[in-house]
Protein backbone atom coordinates (compact mmCIF):
# COMPACT_ATOMS: atom_id res chain seq x y z
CA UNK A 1 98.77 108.76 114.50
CA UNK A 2 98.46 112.17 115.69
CA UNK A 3 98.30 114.81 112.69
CA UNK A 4 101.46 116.77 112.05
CA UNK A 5 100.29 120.49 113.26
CA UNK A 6 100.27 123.29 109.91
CA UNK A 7 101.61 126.00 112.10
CA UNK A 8 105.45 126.82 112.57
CA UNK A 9 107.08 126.63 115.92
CA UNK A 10 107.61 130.24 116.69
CA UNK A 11 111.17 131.23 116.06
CA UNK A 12 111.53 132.78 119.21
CA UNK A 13 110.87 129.94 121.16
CA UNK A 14 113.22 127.85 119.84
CA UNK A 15 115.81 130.86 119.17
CA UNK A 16 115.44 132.44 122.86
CA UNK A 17 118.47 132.84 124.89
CA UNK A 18 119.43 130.49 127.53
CA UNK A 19 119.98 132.74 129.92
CA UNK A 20 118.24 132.57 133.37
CA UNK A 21 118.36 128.37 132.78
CA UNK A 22 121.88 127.40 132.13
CA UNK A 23 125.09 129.65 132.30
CA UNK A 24 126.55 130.18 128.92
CA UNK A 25 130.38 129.87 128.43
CA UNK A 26 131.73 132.57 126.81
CA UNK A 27 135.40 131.52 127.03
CA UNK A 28 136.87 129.31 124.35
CA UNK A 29 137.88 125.41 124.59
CA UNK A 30 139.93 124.50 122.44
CA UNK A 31 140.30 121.03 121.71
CA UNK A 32 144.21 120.05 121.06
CA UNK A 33 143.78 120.61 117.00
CA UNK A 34 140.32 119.95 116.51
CA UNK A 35 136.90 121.08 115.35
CA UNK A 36 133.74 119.93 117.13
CA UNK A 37 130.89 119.21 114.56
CA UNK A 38 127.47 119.07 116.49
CA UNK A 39 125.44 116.30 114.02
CA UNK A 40 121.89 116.21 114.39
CA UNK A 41 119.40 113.20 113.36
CA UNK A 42 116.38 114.26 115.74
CA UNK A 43 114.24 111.29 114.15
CA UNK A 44 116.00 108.27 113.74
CA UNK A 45 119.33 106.99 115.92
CA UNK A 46 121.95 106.12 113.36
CA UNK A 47 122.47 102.97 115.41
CA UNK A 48 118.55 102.02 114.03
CA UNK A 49 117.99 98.54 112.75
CA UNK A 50 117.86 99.12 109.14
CA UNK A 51 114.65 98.14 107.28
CA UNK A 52 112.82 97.28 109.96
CA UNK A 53 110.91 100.20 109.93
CA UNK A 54 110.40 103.35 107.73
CA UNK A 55 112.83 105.61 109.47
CA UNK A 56 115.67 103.64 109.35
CA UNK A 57 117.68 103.00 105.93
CA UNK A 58 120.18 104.56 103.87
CA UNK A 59 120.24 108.21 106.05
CA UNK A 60 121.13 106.23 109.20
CA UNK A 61 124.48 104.56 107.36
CA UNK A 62 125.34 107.66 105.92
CA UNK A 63 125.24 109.95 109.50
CA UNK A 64 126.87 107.13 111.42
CA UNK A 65 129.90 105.97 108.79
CA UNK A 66 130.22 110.15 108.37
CA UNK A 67 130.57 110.55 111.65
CA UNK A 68 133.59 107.91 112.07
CA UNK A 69 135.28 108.84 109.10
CA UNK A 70 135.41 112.16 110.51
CA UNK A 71 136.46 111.25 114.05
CA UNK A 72 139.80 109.43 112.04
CA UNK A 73 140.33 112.74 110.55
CA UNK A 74 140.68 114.35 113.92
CA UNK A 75 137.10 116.33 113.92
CA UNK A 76 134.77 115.79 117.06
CA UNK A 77 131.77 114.65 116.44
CA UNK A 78 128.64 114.24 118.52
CA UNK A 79 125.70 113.06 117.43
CA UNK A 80 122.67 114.13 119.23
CA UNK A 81 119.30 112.01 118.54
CA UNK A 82 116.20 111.96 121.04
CA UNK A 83 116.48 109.27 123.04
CA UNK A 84 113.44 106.63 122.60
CA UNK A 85 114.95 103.95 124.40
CA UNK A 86 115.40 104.19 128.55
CA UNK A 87 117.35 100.48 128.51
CA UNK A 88 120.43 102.75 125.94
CA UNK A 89 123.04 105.24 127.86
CA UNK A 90 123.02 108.51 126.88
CA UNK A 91 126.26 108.74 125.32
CA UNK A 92 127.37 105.77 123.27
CA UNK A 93 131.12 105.98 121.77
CA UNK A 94 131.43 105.24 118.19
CA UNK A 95 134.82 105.38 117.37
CA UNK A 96 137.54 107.28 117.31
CA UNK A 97 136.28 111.22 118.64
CA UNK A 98 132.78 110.31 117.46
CA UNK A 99 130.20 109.68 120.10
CA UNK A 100 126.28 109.00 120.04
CA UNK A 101 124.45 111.41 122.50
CA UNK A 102 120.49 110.63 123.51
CA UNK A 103 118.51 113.91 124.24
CA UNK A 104 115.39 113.64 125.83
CA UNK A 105 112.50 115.45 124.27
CA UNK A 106 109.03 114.14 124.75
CA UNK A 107 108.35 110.52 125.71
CA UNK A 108 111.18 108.19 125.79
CA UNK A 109 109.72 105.61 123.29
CA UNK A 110 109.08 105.60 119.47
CA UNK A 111 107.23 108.16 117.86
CA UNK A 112 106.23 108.41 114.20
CA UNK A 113 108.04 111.02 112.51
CA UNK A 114 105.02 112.91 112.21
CA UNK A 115 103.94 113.15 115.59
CA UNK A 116 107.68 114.81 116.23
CA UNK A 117 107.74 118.68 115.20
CA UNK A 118 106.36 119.70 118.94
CA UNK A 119 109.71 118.11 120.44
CA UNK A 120 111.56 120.11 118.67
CA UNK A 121 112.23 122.84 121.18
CA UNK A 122 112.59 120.43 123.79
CA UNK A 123 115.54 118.54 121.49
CA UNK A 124 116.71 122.17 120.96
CA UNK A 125 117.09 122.83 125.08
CA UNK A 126 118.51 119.25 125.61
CA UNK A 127 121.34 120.07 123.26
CA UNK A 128 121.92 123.23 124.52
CA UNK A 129 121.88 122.14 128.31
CA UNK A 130 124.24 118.81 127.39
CA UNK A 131 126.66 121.52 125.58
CA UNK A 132 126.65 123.72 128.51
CA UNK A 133 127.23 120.72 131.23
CA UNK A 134 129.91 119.24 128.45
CA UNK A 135 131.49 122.68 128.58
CA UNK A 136 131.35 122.12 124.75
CA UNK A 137 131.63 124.66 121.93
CA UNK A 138 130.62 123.51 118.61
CA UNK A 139 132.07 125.02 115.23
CA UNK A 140 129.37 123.96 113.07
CA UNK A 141 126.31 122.35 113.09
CA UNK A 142 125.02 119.44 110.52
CA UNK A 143 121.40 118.09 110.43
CA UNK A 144 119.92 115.66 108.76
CA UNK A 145 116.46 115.97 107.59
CA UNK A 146 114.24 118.35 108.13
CA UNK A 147 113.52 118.10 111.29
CA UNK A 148 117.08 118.14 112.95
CA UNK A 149 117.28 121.39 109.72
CA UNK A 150 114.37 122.66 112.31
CA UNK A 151 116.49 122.07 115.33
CA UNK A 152 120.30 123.33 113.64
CA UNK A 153 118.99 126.21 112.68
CA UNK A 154 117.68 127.57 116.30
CA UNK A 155 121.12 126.04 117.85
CA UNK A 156 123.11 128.13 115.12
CA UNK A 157 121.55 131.46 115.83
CA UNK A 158 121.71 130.42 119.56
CA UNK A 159 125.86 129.47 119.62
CA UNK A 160 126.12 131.95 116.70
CA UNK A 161 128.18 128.60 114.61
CA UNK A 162 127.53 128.09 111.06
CA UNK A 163 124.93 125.55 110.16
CA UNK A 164 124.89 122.90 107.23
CA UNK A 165 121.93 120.75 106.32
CA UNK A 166 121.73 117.80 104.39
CA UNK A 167 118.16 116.79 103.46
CA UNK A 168 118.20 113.21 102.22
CA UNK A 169 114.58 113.23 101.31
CA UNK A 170 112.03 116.41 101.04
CA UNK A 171 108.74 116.48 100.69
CA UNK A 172 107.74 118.25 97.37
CA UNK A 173 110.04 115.99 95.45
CA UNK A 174 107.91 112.79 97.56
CA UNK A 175 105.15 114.54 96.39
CA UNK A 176 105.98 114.64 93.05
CA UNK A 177 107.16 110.93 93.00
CA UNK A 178 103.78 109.88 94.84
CA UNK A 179 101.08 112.32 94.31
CA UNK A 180 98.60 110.27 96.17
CA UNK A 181 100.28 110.49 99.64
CA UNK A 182 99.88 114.06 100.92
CA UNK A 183 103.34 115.95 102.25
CA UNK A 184 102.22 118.13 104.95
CA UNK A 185 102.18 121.72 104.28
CA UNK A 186 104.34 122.53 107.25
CA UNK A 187 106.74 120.49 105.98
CA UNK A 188 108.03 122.08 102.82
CA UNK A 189 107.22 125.44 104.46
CA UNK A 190 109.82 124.86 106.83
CA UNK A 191 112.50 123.17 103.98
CA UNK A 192 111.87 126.40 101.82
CA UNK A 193 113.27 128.05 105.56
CA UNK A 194 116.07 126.27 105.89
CA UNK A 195 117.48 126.48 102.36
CA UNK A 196 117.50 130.03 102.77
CA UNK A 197 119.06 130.60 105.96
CA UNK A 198 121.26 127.71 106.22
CA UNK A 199 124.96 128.62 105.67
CA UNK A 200 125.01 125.47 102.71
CA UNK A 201 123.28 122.83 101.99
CA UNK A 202 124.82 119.38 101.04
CA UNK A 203 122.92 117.44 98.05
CA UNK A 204 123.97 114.26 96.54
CA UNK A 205 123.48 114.66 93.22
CA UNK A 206 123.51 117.37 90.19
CA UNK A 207 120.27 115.96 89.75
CA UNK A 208 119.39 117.26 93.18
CA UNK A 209 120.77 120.36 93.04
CA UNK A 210 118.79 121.37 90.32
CA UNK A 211 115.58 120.04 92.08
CA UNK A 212 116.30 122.17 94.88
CA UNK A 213 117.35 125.63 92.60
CA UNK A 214 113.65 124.77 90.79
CA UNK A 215 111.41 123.89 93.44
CA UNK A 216 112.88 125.80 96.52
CA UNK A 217 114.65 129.03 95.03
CA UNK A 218 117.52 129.93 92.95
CA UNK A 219 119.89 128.60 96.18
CA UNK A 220 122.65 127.15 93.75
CA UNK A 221 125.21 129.56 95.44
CA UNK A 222 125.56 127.54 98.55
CA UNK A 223 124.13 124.13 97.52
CA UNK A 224 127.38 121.92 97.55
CA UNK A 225 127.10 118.23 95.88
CA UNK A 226 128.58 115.64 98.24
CA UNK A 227 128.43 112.17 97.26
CA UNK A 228 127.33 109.55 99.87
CA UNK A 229 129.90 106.93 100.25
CA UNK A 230 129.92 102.62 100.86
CA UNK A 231 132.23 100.57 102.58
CA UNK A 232 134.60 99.40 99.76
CA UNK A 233 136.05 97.07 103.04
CA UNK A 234 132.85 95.32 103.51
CA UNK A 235 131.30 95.48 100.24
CA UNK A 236 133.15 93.34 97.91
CA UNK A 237 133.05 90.88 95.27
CA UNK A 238 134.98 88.58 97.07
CA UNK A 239 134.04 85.26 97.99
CA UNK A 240 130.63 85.34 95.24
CA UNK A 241 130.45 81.57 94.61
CA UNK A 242 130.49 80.64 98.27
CA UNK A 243 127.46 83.49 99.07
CA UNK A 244 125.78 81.84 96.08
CA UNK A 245 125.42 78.15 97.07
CA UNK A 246 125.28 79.34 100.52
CA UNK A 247 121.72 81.45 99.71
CA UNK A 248 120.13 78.34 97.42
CA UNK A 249 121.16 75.95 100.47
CA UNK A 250 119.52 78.03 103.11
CA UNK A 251 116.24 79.29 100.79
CA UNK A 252 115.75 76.30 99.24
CA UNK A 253 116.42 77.55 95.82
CA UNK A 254 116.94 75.86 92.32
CA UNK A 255 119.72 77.03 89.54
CA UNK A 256 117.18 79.69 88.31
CA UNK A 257 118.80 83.53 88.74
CA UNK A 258 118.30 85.36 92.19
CA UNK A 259 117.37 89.43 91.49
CA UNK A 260 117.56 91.24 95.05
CA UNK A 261 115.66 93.46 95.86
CA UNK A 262 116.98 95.60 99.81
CA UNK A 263 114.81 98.10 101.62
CA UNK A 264 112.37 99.25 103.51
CA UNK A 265 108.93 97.72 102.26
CA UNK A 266 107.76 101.05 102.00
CA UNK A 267 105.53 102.08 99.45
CA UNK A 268 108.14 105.00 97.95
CA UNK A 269 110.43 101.88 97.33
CA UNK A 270 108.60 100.32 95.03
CA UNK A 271 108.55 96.43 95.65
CA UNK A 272 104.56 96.22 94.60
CA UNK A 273 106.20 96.93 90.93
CA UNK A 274 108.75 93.83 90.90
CA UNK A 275 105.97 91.78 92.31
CA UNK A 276 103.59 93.20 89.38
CA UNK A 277 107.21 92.68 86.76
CA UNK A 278 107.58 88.96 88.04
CA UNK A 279 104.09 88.11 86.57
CA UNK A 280 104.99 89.84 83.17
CA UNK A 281 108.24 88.19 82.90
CA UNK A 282 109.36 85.56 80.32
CA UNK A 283 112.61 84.49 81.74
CA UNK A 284 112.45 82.26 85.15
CA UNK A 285 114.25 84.07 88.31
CA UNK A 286 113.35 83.98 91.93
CA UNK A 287 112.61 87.65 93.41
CA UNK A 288 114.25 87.84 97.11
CA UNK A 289 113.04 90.49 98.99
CA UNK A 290 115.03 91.46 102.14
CA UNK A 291 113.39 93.84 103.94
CA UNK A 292 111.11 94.71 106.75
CA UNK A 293 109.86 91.79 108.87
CA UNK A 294 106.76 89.46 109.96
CA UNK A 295 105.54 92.37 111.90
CA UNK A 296 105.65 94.56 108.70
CA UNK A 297 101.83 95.36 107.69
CA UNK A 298 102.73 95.47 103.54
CA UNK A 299 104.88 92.03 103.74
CA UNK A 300 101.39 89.81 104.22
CA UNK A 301 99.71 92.63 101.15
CA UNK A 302 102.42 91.81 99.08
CA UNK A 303 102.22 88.16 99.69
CA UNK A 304 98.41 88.01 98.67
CA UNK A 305 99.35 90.11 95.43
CA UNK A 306 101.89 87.45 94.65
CA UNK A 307 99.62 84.72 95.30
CA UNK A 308 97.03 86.74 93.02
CA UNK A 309 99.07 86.78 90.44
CA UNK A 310 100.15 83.16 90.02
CA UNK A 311 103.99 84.02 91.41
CA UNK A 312 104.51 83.45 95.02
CA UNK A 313 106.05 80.15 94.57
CA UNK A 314 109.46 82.77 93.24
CA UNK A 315 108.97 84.88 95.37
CA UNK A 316 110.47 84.83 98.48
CA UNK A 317 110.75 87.06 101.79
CA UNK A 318 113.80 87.39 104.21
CA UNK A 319 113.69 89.58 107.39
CA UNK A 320 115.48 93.06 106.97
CA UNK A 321 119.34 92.37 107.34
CA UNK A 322 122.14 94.03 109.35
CA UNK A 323 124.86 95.55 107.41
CA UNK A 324 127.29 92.65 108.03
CA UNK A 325 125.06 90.32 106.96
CA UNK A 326 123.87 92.26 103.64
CA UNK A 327 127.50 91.54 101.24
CA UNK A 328 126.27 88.49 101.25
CA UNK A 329 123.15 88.83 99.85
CA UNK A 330 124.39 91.35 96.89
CA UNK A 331 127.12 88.78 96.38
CA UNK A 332 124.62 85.97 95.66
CA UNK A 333 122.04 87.84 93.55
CA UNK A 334 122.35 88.13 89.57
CA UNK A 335 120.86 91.44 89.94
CA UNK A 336 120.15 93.96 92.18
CA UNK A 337 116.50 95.66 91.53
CA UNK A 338 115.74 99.16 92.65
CA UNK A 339 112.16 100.53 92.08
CA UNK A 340 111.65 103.23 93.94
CA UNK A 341 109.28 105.99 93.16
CA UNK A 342 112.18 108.76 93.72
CA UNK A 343 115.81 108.14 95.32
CA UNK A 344 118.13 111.40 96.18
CA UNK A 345 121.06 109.10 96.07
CA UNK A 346 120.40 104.99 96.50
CA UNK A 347 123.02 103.79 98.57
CA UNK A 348 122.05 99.84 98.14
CA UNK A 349 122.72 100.67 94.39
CA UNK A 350 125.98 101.40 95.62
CA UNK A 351 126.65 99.09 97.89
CA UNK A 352 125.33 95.90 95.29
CA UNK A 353 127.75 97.61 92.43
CA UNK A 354 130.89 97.54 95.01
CA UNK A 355 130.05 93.90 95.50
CA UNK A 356 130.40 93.27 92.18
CA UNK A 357 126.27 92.87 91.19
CA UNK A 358 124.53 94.73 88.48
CA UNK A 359 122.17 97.22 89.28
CA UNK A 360 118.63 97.97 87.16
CA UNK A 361 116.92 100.85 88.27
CA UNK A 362 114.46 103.63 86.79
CA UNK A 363 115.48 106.88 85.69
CA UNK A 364 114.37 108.83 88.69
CA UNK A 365 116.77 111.24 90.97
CA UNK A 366 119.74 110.49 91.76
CA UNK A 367 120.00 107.08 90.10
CA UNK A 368 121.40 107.69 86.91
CA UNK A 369 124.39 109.43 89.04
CA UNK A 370 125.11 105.51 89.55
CA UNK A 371 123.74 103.36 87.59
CA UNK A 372 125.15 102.98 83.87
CA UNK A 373 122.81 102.20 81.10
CA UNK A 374 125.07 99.16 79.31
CA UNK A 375 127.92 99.59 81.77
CA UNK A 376 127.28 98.62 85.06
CA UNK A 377 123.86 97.85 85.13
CA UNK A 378 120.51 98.64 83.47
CA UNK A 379 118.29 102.12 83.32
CA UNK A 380 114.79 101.74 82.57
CA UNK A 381 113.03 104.54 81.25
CA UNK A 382 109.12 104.25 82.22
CA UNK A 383 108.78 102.89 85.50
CA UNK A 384 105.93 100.34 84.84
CA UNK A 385 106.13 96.26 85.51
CA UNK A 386 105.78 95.70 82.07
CA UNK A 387 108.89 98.04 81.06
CA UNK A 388 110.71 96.14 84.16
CA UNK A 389 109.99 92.66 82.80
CA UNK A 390 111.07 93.59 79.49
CA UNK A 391 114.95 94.45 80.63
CA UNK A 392 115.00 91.78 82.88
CA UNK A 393 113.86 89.34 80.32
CA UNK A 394 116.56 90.95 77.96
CA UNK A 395 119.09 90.48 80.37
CA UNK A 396 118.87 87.29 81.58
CA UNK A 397 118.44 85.66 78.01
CA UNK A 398 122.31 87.58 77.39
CA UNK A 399 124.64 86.26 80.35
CA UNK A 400 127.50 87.35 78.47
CA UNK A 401 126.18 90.90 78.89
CA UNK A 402 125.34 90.33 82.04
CA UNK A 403 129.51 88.99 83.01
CA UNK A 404 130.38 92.45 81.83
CA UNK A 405 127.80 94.34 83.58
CA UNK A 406 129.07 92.89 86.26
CA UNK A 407 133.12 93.44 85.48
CA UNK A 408 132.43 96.85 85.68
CA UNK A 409 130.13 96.83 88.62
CA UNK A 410 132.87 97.59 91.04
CA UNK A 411 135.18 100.04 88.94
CA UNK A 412 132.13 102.40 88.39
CA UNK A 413 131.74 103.34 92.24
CA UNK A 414 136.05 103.05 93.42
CA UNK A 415 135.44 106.75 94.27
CA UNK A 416 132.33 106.62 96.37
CA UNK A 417 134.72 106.23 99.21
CA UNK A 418 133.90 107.24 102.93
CA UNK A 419 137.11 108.27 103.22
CA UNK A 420 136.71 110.25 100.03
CA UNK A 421 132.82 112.12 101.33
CA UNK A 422 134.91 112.97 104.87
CA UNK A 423 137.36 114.84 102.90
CA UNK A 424 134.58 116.28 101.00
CA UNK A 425 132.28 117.35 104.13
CA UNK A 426 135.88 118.82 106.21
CA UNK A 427 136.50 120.84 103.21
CA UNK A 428 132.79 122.36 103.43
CA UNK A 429 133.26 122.74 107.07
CA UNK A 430 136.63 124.79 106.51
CA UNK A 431 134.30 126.86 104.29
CA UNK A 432 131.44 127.67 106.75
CA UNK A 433 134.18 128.54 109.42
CA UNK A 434 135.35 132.16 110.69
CA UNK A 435 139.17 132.19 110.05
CA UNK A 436 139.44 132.09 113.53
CA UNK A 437 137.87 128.54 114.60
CA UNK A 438 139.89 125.61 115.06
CA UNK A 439 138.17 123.94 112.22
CA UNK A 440 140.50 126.48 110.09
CA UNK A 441 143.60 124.53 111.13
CA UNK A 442 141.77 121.17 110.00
């Protein structure tokens, strides 16, 4: 992998006029009663497999079921990602005034994320050129991550539009959660940048809001908390005793209790804990982890720790699943199990508790936003196997408990609508825009 450079693109070439390469439109076109959002997710294509690989989870639902939500409001939105696969068009329609736009910058294949900050110009000049051909004018600009915050911020001085970043993960609160793997400097350098010049900056939880105000600058005055939303359509309770005997046919399983566990099997998400919990528990349960693939390098690691520790027999290992497939699984489980080092939000918290499953989690970031010590699931306060075990021993030897957890499961998140987070992010809009836009009128 190459190293991530420690010097900053300089501003001017990413902030240099267009002039002399593609003629800038300086007349107005106004789109019958609409803003036009430019959305920016330079890394990872919100159409990504999720949990197949480390780019692609929770920010990739939460950019593409945005972006539709939107588009039903009336707001134009194109998202621009760089395009990594020749075999995809460039523009992909997504729904109602909501497209999917490839940019070109650097190769057309995968890249790791860290190999990405010198394409960031290029992603800059695609955008720019495809707005120009598209005879587009964008009100405001939204990226995601730090990267596309890289990117929005050269195309706002550029277009002279109002720029809103939502982060989703950044690096000194990584660091923090995982001291051992090293953030590069550049990195929260150019986060600290953004904050400050970006017009607001979307968080998802009070929690981080005041991580940002500590560790980046007093910024409170235009940090705006914003929810991310589920499908309350797709995830439901609904049809929980056919999921259940359809998971023990297919896997095999006995009448012991199933505890989930969906993600990434990335480090940061913690499934080397529940592996570590399963041999410390009293209580029999079978630990299904959906997530990643064969291909995945820490699914055979955490198949010889299993095996080390005397569990692999209730353990088992499903391939990452697509989001149509995944009510299913919640449906089934007893228990969802988070155990991630640090979460800004945890959208499969979310999307277990509107299927009507429990969620137990550790007191990190945004998690106690969702999760409801005693309510609707289970907080535990030191994240260590052994402090795991003990709450899932405790709650599997009370299923009474456990019914009413999971009574209140769905209740707890009715307002973590997408409907409810597009109403949310228009309103910010409106308040980023010059009287004057068409984004006033929205």
């Amino acid at each position: 992998m190459t190293a991530m450079p420690n010097a900053a693109i300089d501003p001017a070439m990413l902030l240099g006029s267009s002039e002399g390469r593609w003629p800038r439109i300086c007349e107005r076109h106004d789109l019958p009663g609409a803003a036009r959002v430019a959305m920016l997710s330079l890394h990872t294509s919100p159409l990504a497999a999720l949990g197949r690989s480390r780019d692609a989870g929770g920010m990739n639902v939460y950019v593409r079921e945005l972006a539709k939500h939107l588009g039903r409001r009336g707001i134009n939105v194109d998202i621009f990602t760089r395009w990594t696969d020749p075999t995809l068009d460039q523009i992909i329609p997504l729904g109602t005034r909501a497209r999917l736009i490839h940019i070109p910058a650097g190769p057309v294949a995968p890249l790791p994320k860290n190999d990405l900050y010198p394409h960031v110009a290029a992603f800059v000049d695609g955008i720019d050129c495809f707005a120009v051909t598209e005879r587009a004018e964008y009100d405001v600009i939204h990226s995601h991550y730090w990267l596309s915050g890289v990117a929005g911020l050269a195309l706002a001085r550029r277009w002279g539009a109002p720029h809103v970043v939502m982060f989703h993960t950044l690096a000194r609160l990584k660091q923090a959660a995982r001291p051992e793997e090293c953030e590069p400097p550049l990195r929260g350098a150019e986060e600290r940048r953004i904050i400050a010049q970006s017009d607001r900056v979307i968080v998802a939880t009070a929690d981080e809001r005041e991580q940002i105000a500590r560790l980046y600058g007093n910024t409170r005055g235009h940090l705006r908390i914003v929810p991310c939303g589920v499908d309350l359509g797709r995830f439901t309770p609904a049809g929980r005793t056919a999921a259940r005997a359809h998971l023990r046919r297919a896997l095999h399983l006995g009448d012991e209790p199933v505890i989930l566990y969906v993600g990434r099997l990335d480090p940061l998400k913690g499934a080397e804990l529940l592996v570590r919990a399963w041999a410390a528990m009293r209580e029999r349960a079978t630990l299904l982890i959906v997530g990643g693939d064969a291909r995945d390098p820490e699914r055979p690691r955490l198949r010889a720790l299993a095996r080390q520790l005397g569990v692999d027999h209730r353990i088992r290992f499903v391939d990452a699943a697509p989001q149509d497939e995944l009510p299913a699984y919640y449906r089934a489980a007893d228990l969802l199990a988070v155990a991630s080092h640090y979460e800004s939000f945890g959208l499969v918290a979310v999307e277990a508790l509107a299927s009507g499953t429990p969620v137990i989690a550790p007191r990190v970031g945004g998690l106690p936003a969702i999760v409801q010590d005693g309510v609707n699931g289970a907080l535990v306060c030191h994240r260590t196997p052994a402090h795991f075990a003990a709450r899932l021993d405790a709650l599997l030897a009370a299923p009474a408990h456990l019914a009413t957890l999971r009574a209140n499961a769905r209740p707890s998140i009715r307002h973590l609508s997408w409907h409810a987070v597009a109403d949310a992010v228009s309103a910010l809009y409106e308040e980023v825009c010059a009287p004057d836009l068409a984004c006033a009128s929205v």
